[in-house]
Structures are given as structure tokens and as C-alpha cells.
C-alpha atoms as a PDB file:
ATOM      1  CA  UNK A   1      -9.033   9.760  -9.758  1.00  0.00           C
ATOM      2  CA  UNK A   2      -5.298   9.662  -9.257  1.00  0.00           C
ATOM      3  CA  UNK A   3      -3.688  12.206 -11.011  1.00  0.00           C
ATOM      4  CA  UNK A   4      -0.075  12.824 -12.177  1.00  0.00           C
ATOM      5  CA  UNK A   5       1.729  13.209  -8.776  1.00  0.00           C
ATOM      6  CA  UNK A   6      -0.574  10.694  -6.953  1.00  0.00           C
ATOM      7  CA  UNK A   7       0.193   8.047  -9.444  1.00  0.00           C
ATOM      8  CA  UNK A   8       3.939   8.773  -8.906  1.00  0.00           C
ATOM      9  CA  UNK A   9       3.117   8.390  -5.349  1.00  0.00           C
ATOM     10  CA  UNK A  10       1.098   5.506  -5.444  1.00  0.00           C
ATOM     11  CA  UNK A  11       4.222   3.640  -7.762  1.00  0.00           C
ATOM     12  CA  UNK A  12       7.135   4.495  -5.084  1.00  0.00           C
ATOM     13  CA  UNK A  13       4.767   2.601  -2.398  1.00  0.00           C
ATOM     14  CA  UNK A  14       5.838  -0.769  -4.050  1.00  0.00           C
ATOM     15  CA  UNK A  15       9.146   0.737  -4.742  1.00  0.00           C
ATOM     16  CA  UNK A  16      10.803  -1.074  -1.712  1.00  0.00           C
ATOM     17  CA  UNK A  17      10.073  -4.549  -3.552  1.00  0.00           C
ATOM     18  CA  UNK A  18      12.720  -3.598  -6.749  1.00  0.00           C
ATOM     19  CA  UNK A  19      14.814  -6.343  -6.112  1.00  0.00           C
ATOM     20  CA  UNK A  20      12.747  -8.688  -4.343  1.00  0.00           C
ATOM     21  CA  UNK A  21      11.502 -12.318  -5.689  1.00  0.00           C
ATOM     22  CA  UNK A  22       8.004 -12.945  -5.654  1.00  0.00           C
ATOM     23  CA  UNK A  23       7.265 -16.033  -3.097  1.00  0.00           C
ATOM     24  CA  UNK A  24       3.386 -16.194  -4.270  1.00  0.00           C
ATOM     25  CA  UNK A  25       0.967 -14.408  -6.600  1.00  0.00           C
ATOM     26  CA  UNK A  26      -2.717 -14.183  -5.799  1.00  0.00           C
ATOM     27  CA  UNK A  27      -4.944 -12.419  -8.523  1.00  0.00           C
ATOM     28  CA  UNK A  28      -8.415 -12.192  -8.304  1.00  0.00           C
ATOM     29  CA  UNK A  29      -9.276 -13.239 -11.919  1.00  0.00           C
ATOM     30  CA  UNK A  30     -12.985 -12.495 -11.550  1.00  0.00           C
ATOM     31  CA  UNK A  31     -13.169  -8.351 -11.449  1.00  0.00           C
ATOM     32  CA  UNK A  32     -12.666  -6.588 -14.622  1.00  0.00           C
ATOM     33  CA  UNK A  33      -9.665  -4.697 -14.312  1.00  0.00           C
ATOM     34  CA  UNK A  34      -7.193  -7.446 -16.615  1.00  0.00           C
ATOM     35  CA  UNK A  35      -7.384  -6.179 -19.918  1.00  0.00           C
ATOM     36  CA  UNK A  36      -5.366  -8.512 -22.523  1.00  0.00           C
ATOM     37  CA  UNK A  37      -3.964 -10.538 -19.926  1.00  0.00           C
ATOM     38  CA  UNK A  38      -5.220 -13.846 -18.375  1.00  0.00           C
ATOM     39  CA  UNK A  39      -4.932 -13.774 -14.442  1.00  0.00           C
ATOM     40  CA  UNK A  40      -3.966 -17.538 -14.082  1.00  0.00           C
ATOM     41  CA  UNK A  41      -0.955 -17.262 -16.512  1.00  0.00           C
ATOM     42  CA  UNK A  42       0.262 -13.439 -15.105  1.00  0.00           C
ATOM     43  CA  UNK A  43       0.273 -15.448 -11.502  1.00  0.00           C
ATOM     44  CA  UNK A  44       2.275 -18.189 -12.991  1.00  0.00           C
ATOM     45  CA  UNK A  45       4.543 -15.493 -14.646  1.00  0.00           C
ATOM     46  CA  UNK A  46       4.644 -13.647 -11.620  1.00  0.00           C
ATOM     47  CA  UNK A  47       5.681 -16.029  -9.110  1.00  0.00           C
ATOM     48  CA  UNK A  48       9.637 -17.119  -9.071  1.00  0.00           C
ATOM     49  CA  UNK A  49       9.880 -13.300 -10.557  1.00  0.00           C
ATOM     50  CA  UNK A  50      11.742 -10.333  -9.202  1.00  0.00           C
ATOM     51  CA  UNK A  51      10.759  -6.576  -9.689  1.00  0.00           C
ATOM     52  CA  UNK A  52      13.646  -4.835 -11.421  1.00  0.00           C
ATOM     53  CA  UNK A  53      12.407  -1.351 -11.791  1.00  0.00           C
ATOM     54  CA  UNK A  54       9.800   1.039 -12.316  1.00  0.00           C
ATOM     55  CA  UNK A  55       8.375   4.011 -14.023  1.00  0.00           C
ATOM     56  CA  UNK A  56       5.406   6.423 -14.310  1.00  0.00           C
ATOM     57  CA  UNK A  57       4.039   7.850 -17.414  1.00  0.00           C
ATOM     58  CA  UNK A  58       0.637  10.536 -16.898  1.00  0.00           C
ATOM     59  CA  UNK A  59      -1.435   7.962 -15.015  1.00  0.00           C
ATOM     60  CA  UNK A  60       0.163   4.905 -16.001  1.00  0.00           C
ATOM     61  CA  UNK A  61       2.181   3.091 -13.926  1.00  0.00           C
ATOM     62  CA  UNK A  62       5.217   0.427 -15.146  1.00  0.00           C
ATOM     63  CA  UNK A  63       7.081  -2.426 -13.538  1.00  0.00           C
ATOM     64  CA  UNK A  64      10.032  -4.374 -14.832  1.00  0.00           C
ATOM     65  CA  UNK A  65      10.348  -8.051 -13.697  1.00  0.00           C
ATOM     66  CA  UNK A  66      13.491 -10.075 -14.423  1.00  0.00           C
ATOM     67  CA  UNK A  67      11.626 -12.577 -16.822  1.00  0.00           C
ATOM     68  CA  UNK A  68      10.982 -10.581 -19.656  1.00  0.00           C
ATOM     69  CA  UNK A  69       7.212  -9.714 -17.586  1.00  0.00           C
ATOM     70  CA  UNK A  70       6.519  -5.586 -17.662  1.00  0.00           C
ATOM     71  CA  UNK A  71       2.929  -5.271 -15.537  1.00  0.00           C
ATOM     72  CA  UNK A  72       1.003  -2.084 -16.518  1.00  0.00           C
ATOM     73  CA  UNK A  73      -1.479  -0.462 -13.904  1.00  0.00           C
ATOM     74  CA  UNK A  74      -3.856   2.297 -14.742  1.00  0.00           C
ATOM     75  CA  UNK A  75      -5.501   2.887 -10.757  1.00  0.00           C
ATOM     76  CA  UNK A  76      -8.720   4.388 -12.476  1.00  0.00           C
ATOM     77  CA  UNK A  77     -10.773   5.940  -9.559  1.00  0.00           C
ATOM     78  CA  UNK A  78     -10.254   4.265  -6.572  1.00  0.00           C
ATOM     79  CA  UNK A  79      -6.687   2.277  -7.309  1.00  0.00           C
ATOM     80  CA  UNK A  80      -3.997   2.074  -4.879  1.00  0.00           C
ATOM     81  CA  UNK A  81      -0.818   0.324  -4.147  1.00  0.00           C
ATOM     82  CA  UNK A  82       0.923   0.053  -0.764  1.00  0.00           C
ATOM     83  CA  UNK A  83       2.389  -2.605   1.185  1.00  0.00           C
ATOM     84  CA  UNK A  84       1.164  -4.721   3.880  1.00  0.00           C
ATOM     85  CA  UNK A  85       2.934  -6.092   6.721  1.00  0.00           C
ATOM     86  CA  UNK A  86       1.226  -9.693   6.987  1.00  0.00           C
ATOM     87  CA  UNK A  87      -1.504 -11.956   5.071  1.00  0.00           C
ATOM     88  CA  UNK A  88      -3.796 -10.851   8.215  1.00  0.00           C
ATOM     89  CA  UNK A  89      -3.746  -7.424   7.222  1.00  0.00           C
ATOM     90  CA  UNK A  90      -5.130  -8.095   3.130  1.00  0.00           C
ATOM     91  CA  UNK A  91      -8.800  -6.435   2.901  1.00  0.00           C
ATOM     92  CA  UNK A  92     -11.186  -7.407   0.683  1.00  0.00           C
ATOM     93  CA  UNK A  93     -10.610  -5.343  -2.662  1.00  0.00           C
ATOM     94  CA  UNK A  94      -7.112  -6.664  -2.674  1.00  0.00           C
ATOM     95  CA  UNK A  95      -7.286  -7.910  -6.316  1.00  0.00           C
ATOM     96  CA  UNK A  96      -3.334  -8.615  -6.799  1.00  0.00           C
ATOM     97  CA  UNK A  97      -1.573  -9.840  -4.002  1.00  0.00           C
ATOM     98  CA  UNK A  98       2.647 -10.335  -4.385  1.00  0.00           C
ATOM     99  CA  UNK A  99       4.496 -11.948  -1.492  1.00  0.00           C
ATOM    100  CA  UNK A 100       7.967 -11.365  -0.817  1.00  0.00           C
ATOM    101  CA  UNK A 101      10.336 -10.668   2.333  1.00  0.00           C
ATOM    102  CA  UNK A 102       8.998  -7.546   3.160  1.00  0.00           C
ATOM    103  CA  UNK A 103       5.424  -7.864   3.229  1.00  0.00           C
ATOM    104  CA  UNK A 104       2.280  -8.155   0.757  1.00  0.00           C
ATOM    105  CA  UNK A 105       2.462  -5.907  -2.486  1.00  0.00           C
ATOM    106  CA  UNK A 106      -0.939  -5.102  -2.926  1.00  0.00           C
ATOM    107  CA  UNK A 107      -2.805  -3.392  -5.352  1.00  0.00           C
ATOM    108  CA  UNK A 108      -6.585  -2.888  -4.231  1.00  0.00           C
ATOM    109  CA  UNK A 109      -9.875  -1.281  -6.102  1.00  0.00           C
ATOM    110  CA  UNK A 110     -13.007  -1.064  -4.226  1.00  0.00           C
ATOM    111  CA  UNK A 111     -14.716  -0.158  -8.268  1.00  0.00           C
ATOM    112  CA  UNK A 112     -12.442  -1.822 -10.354  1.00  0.00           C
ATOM    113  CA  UNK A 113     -12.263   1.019 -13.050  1.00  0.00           C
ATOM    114  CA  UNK A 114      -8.559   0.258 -12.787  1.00  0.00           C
ATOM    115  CA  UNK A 115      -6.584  -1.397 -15.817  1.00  0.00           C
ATOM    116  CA  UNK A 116      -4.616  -4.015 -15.292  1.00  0.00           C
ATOM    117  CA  UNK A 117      -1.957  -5.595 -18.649  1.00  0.00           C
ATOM    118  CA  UNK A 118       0.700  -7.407 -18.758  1.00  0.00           C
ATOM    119  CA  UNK A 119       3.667  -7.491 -21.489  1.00  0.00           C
ATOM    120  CA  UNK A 120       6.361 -10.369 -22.053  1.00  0.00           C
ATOM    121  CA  UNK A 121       9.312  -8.208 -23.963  1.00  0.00           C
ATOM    122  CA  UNK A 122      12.641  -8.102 -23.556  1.00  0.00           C
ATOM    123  CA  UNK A 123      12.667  -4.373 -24.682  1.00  0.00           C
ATOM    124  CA  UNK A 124      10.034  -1.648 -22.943  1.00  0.00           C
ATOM    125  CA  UNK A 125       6.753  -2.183 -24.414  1.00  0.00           C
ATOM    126  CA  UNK A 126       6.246  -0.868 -27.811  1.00  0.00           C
ATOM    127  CA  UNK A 127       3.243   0.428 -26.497  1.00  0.00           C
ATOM    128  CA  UNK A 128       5.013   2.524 -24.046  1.00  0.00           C
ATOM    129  CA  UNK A 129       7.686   3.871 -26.225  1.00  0.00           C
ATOM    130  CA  UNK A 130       4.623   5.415 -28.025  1.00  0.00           C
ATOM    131  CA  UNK A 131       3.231   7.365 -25.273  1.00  0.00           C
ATOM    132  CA  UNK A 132       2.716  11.554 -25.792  1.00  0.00           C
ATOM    133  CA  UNK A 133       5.499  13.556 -23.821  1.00  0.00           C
ATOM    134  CA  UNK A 134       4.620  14.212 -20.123  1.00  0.00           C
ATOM    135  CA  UNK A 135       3.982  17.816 -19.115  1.00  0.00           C
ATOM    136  CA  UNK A 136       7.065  17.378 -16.752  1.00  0.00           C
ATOM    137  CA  UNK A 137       9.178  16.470 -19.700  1.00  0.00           C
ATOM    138  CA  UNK A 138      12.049  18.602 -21.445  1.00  0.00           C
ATOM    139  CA  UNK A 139      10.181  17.530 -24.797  1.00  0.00           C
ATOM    140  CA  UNK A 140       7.139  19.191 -23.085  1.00  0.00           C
ATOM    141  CA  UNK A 141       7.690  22.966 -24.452  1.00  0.00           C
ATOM    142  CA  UNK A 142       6.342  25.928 -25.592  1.00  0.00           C
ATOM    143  CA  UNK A 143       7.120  25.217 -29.202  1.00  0.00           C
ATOM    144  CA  UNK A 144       5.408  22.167 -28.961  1.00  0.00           C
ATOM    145  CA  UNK A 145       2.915  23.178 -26.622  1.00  0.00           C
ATOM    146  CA  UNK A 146       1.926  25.198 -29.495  1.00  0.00           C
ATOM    147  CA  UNK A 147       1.610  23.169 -32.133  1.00  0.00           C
ATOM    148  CA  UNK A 148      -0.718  20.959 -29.492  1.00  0.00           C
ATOM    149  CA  UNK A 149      -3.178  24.572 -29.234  1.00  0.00           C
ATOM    150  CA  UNK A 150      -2.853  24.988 -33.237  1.00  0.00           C
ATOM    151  CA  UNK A 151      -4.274  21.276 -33.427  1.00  0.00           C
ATOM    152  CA  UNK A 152      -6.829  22.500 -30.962  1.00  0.00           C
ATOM    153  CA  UNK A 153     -10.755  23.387 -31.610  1.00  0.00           C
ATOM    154  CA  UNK A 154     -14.074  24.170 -30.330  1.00  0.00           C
ATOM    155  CA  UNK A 155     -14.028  22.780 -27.347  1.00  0.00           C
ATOM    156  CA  UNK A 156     -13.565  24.015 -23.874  1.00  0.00           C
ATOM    157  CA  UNK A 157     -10.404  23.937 -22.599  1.00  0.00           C
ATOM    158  CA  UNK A 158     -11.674  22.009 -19.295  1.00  0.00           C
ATOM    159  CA  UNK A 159     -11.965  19.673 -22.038  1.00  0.00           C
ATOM    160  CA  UNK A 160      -8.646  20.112 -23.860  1.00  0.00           C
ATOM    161  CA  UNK A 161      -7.102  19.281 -20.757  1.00  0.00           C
ATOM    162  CA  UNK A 162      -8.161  16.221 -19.994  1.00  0.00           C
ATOM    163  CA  UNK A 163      -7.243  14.579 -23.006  1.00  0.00           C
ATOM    164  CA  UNK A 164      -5.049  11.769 -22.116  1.00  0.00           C
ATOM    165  CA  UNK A 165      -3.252  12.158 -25.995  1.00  0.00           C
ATOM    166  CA  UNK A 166      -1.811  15.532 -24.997  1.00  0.00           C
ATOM    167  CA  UNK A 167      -1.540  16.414 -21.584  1.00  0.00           C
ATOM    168  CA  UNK A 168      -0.808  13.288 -19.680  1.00  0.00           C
ATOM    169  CA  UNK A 169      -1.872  13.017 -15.999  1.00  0.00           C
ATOM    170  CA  UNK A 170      -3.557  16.095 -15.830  1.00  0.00           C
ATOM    171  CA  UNK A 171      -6.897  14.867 -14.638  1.00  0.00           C
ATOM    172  CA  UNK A 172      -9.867  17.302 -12.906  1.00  0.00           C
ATOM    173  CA  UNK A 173      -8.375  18.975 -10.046  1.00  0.00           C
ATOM    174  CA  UNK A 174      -5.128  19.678 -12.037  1.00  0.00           C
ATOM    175  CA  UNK A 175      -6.718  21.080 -15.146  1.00  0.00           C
ATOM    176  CA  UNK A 176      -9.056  23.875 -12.742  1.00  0.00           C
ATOM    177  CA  UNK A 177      -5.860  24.421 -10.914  1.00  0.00           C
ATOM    178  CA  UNK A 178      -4.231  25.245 -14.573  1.00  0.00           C
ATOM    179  CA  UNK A 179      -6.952  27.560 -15.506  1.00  0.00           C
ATOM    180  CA  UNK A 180      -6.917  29.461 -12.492  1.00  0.00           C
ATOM    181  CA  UNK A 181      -3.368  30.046 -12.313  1.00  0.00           C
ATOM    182  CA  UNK A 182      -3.439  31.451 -15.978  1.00  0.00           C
ATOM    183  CA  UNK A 183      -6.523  33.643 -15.123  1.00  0.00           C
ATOM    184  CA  UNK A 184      -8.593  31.550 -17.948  1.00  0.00           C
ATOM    185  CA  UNK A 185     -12.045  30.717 -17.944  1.00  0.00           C
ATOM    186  CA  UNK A 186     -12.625  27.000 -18.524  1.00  0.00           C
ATOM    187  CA  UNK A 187     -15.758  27.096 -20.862  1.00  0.00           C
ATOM    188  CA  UNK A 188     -13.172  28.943 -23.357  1.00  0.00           C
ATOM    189  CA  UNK A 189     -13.008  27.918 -26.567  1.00  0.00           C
ATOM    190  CA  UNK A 190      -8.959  26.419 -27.607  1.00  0.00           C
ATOM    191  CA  UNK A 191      -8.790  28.154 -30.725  1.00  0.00           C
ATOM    192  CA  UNK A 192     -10.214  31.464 -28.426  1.00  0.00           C
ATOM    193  CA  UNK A 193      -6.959  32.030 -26.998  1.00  0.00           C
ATOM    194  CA  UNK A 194      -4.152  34.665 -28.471  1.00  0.00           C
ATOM    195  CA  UNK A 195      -0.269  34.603 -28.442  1.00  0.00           C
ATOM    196  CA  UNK A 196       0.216  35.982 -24.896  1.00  0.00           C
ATOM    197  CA  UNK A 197      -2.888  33.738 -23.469  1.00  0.00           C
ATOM    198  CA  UNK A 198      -1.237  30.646 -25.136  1.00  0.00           C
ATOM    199  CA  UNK A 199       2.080  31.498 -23.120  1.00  0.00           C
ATOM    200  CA  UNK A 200       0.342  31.790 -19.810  1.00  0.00           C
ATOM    201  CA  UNK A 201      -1.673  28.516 -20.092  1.00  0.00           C
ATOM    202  CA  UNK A 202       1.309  26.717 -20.872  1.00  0.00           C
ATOM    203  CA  UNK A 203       3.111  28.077 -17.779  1.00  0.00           C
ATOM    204  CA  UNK A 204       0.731  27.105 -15.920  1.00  0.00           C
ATOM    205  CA  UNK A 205       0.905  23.646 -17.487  1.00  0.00           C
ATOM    206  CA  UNK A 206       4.464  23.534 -16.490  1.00  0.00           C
ATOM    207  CA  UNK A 207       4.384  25.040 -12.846  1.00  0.00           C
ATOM    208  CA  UNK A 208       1.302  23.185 -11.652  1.00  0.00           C
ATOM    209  CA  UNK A 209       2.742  20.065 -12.716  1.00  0.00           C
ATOM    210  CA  UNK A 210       6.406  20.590 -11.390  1.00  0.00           C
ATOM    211  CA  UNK A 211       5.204  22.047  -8.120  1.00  0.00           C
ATOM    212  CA  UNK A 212       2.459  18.258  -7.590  1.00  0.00           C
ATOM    213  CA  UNK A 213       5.428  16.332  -8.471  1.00  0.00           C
ATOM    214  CA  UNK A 214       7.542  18.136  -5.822  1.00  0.00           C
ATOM    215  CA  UNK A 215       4.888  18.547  -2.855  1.00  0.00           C
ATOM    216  CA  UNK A 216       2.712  15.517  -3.880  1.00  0.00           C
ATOM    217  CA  UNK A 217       4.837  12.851  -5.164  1.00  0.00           C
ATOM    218  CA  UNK A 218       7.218  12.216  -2.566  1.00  0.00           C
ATOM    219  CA  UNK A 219       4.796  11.791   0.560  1.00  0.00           C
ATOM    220  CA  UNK A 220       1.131  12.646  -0.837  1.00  0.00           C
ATOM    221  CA  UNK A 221       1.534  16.599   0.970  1.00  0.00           C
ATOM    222  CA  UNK A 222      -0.631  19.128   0.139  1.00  0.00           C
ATOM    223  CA  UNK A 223      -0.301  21.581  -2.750  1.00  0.00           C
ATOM    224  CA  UNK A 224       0.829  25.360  -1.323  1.00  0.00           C
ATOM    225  CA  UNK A 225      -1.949  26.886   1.024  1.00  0.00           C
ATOM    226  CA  UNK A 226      -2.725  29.771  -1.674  1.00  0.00           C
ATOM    227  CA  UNK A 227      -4.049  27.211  -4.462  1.00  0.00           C
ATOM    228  CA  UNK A 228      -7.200  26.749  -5.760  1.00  0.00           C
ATOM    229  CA  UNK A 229      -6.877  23.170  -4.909  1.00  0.00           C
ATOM    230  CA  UNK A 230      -8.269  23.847  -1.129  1.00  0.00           C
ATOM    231  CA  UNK A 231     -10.579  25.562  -2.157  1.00  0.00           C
ATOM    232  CA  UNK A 232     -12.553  23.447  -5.254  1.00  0.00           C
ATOM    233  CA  UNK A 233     -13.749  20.574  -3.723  1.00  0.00           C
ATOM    234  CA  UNK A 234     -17.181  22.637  -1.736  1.00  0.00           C
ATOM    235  CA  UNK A 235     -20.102  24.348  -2.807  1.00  0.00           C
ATOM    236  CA  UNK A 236     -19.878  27.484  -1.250  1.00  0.00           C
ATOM    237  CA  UNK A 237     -15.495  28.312  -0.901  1.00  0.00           C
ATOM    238  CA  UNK A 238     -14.174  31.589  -1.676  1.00  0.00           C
ATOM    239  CA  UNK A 239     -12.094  32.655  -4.516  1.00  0.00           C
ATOM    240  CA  UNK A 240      -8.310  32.852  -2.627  1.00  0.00           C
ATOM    241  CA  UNK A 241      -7.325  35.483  -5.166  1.00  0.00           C
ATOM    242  CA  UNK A 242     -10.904  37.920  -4.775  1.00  0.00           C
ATOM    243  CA  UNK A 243     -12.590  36.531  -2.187  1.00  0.00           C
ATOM    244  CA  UNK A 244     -15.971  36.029  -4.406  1.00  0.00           C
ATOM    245  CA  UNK A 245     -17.619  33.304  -4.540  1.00  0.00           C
ATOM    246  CA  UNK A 246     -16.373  30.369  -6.548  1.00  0.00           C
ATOM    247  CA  UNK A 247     -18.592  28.864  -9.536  1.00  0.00           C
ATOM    248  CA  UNK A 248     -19.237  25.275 -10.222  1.00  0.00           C
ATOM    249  CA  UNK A 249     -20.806  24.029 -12.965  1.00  0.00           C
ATOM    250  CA  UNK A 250     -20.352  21.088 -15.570  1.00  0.00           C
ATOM    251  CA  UNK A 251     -17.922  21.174 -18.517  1.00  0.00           C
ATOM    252  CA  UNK A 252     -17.672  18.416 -20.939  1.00  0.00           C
ATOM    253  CA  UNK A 253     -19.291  16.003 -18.170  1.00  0.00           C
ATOM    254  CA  UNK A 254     -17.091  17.006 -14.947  1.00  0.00           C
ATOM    255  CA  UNK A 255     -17.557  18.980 -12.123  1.00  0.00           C
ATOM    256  CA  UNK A 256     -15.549  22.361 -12.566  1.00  0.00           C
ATOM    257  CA  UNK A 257     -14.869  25.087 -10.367  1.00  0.00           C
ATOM    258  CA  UNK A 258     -13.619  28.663 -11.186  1.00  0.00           C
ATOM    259  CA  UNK A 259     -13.940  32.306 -10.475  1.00  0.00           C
ATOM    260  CA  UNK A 260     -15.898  34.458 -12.179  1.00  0.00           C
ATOM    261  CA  UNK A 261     -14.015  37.492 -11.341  1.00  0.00           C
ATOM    262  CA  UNK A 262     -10.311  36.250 -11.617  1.00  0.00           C
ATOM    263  CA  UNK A 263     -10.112  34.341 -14.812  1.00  0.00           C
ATOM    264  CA  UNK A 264     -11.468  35.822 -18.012  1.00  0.00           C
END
């Protein structure tokens, strides 16, 4: 699943349309990715529009159109936007289809765990306004990363991590890179941790995601060579830090890997 950097990566694809109107909508109104909205009416709203803007939030992504229209994409697992050159080029998961000057918009989903919403507002969606500060955010500190581990409980902080109500766009890959980093095992309880572990997992909140958004965001690169990331995704990699090999196992239902003899 996209994650905090991919999302921002799969939003500046359809970045060149800001500005452009939309000559035809095509929405496939029969997969299950429209939540709240009704397909016909979005493709009425939607055509005769122009993109103004738009904006990322965790794994949300936001665009402005000129007629009061805001359309909300969550990508799920297998979401993507890009741009096509021609009507010849459109595959068959295409499920919203924008045409304007410069090619097809397209937003395709081979599963259709995706979300799809739609807002008519003159003002951003209350909705929106509501959303928990990003771990790339100013708002995003220790003093109120904190208060978020004081809140905490039981539960593994694999777990903790994932929760979409604190920690925004970090999704699987992200949260094992997190524990790593800090040299914390991920079957840990929340309320396990002390003052200095508490600093260190909240560093690594705050480096893992600045250093995505800077290597992933722009062009979908690679994280550095020396992360865990390279390493997680087989049975049977190496620990980059002690050369042991890594464990996998499943925490609150999703494949984790760590090192047994790195994080504690």
C-alpha cells in the first residue's frame, strides 16, 4: 500500500493538470471505490471543471476544482494516478478517466480497495481541517509526540504505528523502518518504553519520514542503500547493521521484519 511519500508521489503525477479544464469525465460507477458520492453526478460536476490545486495529507490525497468540487482519493493497495498520452493508451482498471489538453488523468485500481469522495464547499472540507498532524509537520513534536505515547497501551508498537489517528502515512514498510532505526523491537508493548526510548522512537518518526519525502516523493527513488527497507521484503536478508539473520513474523495481522540482535 502507498505510503506517505508514495502518495505524495502519486498526487504530483496529475499535478501538470492544475489549471487545466476538464473536456470529459468517464467514471466507472460500478467498482466500489465511491464512497458518499454518486459517479453520474461527480462526472457531471467534473466536466466544464478546472483543477486548481492540490494537497496530501498521510495517505490521502486532495484536489481543488474551480466549482466549489474538492475530490478525495485514498489509493488503498494497488491505486495510482499518472497521465496518459491518448484514449488508446487507457487500460482496463482505469476507473476515473479526466480529459484535458495534455492527456488522460487517470486514476486506476486493479482491487479497488481505493476510496474515492467527493465534497462541494467553498471552504476545504470540514472533514479535512480535522485531520491528526502529519509526522512531517512542525505541530508533529516531541511534546506532542508524547502525549500521543502517554495515550498509548498494550499493544505492540508495530501496531501503534499504523494507526491512521496518530501517525499519518506511516503504513508497513515505514513503521519496521522506524523500529529499526530506534533499535526497538516491534512486539514491544507502548506503555514498555522509558524517557530516553520515547525520544529515540520519535526521531526516528521524524527522520524516516523527512528522508521518504525527500528521496521518494519527488521521483519514487529509493530510500539510502544502508536501510532496512532493502532488506525487509525476503525471507532469508541479512540484518545491514549485524549481519544476522532478519526475523519475520506477524504483528497485529502484518508481515513484520526485524533483527533480533539490533533492536531490543
Amino acid at each position: 500500500m502507498p505510503e506517505l511519500a508514495e502518495v505524495a508521489y502519486y498526487c504530483s503525477r496529475w499535478n501538470p493538470g492544475c489549471g487545466e479544464r476538464i473536456l470529459e469525465a468517464r467514471l466507472n460507477g460500478r467498482i466500489r471505490c465511491f464512497r458518499n458520492t454518486e459517479p453520474t453526478r461527480l462526472a457531471a460536476l467534473l466536466e466544464g471543471n478546472r483543477m486548481i490545486d492540490s494537497r496530501t495529507h498521510g495517505k490521502r490525497i486532495l484536489f481543488r476544482f474551480d466549482k466549489r468540487l474538492w475530490l478525495s482519493i485514498h489509493l488503498g493497495m494497488t491505486g495510482s494516478l499518472s497521465i496518459r498520452a491518448s484514449k488508446a493508451n487507457l487500460k482496463k482498471h482505469d476507473h476515473i478517466v479526466l480529459n484535458t489538453s495534455i492527456g488522460w488523468l487517470v486514476y486506476n485500481d486493479p482491487r479497488q480497495f481505493g476510496v474515492i469522495e467527493s465534497f462541494e464547499a467553498d471552504q476545504l472540507p470540514e472533514f479535512w481541517q480535522n485531520l491528526p498532524p502529519e509526522p512531517i509537520s512542525k505541530t508533529f513534536d516531541l511534546r506532542y509526540f508524547r502525549r500521543l505515547a502517554r495515550r498509548g497501551s498494550r499493544k505492540p508498537l508495530k501496531s501503534y504505528l499504523l494507526d491512521q489517528t496518530r501517525f499519518p502515512g506511516v503504513g508497513n514498510w515505514m513503521a519496521d523502518e522506524i523500529l529499526w532505526q530506534s533499535r526497538i523491537r516491534p512486539q514491544r508493548a507502548v506503555d514498555s518504553l522509558d524517557d530516553e526510548e520515547t525520544r529515540k522512537l520519535f526521531q526516528s518518526v521524524k527522520r524516516v519520514s523527512r528522508i521518504a519525502m525527500e528521496r521518494i516523493a519527488p521521483d519514487y527513488s529509493d530510500p539510502p542503500k544502508t536501510w532496512l527497507f532493502h532488506r525487509r521484503w525476503r525471507t532469508g536478508e541479512l540484518c545491514p547493521k549485524t549481519g544476522d539473520l532478519l526475523k519475520r513474523e506477524k504483528i497485529g495481522g502484518k508481515t513484520t521484519c526485524w533483527s533480533e540482535y539490533w533492536q531490543r
